[in-house]
Protein backbone atom coordinates (compact mmCIF):
# COMPACT_ATOMS: atom_id res chain seq x y z
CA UNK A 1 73.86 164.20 58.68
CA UNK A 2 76.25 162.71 55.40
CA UNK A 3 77.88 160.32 54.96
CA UNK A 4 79.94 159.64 51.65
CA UNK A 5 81.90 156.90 50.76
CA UNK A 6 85.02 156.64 48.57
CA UNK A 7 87.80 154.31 47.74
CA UNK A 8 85.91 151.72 44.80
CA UNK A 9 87.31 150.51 42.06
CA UNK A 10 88.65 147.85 39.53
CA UNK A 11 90.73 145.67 41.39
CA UNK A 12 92.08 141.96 40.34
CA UNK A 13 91.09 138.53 42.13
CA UNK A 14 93.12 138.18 45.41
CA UNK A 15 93.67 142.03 45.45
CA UNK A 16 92.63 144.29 48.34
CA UNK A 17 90.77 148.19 48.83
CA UNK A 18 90.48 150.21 51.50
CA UNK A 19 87.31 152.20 51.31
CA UNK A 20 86.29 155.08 53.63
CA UNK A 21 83.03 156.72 55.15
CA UNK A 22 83.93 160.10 56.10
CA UNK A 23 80.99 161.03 58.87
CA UNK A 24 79.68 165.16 58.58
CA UNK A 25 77.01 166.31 61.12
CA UNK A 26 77.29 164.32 63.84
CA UNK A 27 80.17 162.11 65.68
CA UNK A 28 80.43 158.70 64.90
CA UNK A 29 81.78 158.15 68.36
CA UNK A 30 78.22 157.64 69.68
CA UNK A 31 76.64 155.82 66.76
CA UNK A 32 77.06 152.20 65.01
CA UNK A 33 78.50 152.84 61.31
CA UNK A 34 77.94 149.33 59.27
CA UNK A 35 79.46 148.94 56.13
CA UNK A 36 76.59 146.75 53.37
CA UNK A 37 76.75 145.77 49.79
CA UNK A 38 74.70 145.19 46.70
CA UNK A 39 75.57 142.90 43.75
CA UNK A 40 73.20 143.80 40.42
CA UNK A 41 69.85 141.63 40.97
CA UNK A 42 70.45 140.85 44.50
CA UNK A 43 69.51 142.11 47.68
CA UNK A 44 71.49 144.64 49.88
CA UNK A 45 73.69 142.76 52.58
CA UNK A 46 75.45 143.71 55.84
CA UNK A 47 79.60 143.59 55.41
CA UNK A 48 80.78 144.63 58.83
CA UNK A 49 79.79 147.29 61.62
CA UNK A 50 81.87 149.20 64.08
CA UNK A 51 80.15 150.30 67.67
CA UNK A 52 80.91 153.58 68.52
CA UNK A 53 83.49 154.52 71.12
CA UNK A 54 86.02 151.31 70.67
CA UNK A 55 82.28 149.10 71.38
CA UNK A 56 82.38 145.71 69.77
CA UNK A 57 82.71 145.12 66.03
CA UNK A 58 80.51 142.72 63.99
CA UNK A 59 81.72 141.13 60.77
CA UNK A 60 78.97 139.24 58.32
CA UNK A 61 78.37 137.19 55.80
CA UNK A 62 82.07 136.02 54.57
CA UNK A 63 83.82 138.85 54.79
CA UNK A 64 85.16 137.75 58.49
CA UNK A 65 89.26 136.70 58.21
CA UNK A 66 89.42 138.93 55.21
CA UNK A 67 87.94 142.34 55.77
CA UNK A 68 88.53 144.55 58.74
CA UNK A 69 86.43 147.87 59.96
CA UNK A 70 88.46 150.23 61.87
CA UNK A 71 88.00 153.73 62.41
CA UNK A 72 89.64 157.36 63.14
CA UNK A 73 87.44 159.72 65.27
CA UNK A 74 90.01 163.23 64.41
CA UNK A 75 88.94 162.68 60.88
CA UNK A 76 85.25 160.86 61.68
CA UNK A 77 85.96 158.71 59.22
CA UNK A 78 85.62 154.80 58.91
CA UNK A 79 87.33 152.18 57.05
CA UNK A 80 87.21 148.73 55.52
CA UNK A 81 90.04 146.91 54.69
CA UNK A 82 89.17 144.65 52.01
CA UNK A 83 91.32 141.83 51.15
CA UNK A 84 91.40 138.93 49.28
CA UNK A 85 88.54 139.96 46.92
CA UNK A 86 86.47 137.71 44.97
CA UNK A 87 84.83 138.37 41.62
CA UNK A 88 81.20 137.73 43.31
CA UNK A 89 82.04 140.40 45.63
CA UNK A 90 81.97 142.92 42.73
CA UNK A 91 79.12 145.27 44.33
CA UNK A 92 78.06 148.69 45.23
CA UNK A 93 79.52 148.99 49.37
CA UNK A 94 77.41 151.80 51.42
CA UNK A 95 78.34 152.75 54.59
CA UNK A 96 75.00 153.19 57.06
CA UNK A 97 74.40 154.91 60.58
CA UNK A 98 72.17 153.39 63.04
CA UNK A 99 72.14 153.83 66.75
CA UNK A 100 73.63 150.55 67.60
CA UNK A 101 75.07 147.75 64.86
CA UNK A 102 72.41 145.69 63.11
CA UNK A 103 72.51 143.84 60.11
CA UNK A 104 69.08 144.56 58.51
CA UNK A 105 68.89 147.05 56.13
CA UNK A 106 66.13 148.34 57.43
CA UNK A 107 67.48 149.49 60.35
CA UNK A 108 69.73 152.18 58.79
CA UNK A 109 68.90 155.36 59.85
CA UNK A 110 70.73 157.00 57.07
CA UNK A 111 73.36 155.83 54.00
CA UNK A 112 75.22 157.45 51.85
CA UNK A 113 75.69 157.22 48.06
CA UNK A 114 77.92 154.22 47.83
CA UNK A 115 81.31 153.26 46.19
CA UNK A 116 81.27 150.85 43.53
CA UNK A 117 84.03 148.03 43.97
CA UNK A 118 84.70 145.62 40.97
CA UNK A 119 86.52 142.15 41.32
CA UNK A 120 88.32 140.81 37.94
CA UNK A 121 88.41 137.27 37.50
């Protein structure tokens, strides 16, 4: 099971990314696939989660009305759009698997290496 996200970088206040979680080793269709973040000194935080199999999707924190998790099962892959970016939103973004969507962190069952994303004020 891997799971490797890509799609960080510098972007300016107001701007948007779309970062992706490309899925190898098993099928996302049967599996939650949450998207979290960490900011330097702080703790890691749920961003979003998609159900498998067109199941609900769960948006946390503030990132509902500006982000959206969607997903592609021919390429196993899962997005999040990202707009409207703030500079505190400047963080490392994982994607996690877990059997169904859950905000804790410690319900992960497996992450992957993270993308940095970086908001300029």
């Amino acid at each position: 099971v891997q799971l490797v996200e890509s799609g960080g970088g510098l972007v300016q206040a107001g701007g948007s990314l779309r970062l992706s979680c490309v899925a190898s080793g098993f099928s996302f269709d049967y599996y939650a696939v949450g998207w979290f973040r960490q900011a330097p000194g702080k703790e890691r935080e749920a961003v979003s989660c998609t159900s498998g199999r067109g199941g609900p999707v769960y948006y946390f924190n503030s990132a509902k009305g500006r982000f959206t998790i969607s997903s592609d099962s021919a390429k196993n892959t899962v997005y999040l759009q990202m707009d409207g970016l703030k500079p505190k939103e400047t963080a490392m973004y994982y994607c996690a698997l877990n059997g169904v969507c859950s905000p804790a962190t410690t319900d992960q069952a497996n992450w992957g290496q993270g993308t940095q994303v970086t908001v300029a004020s």
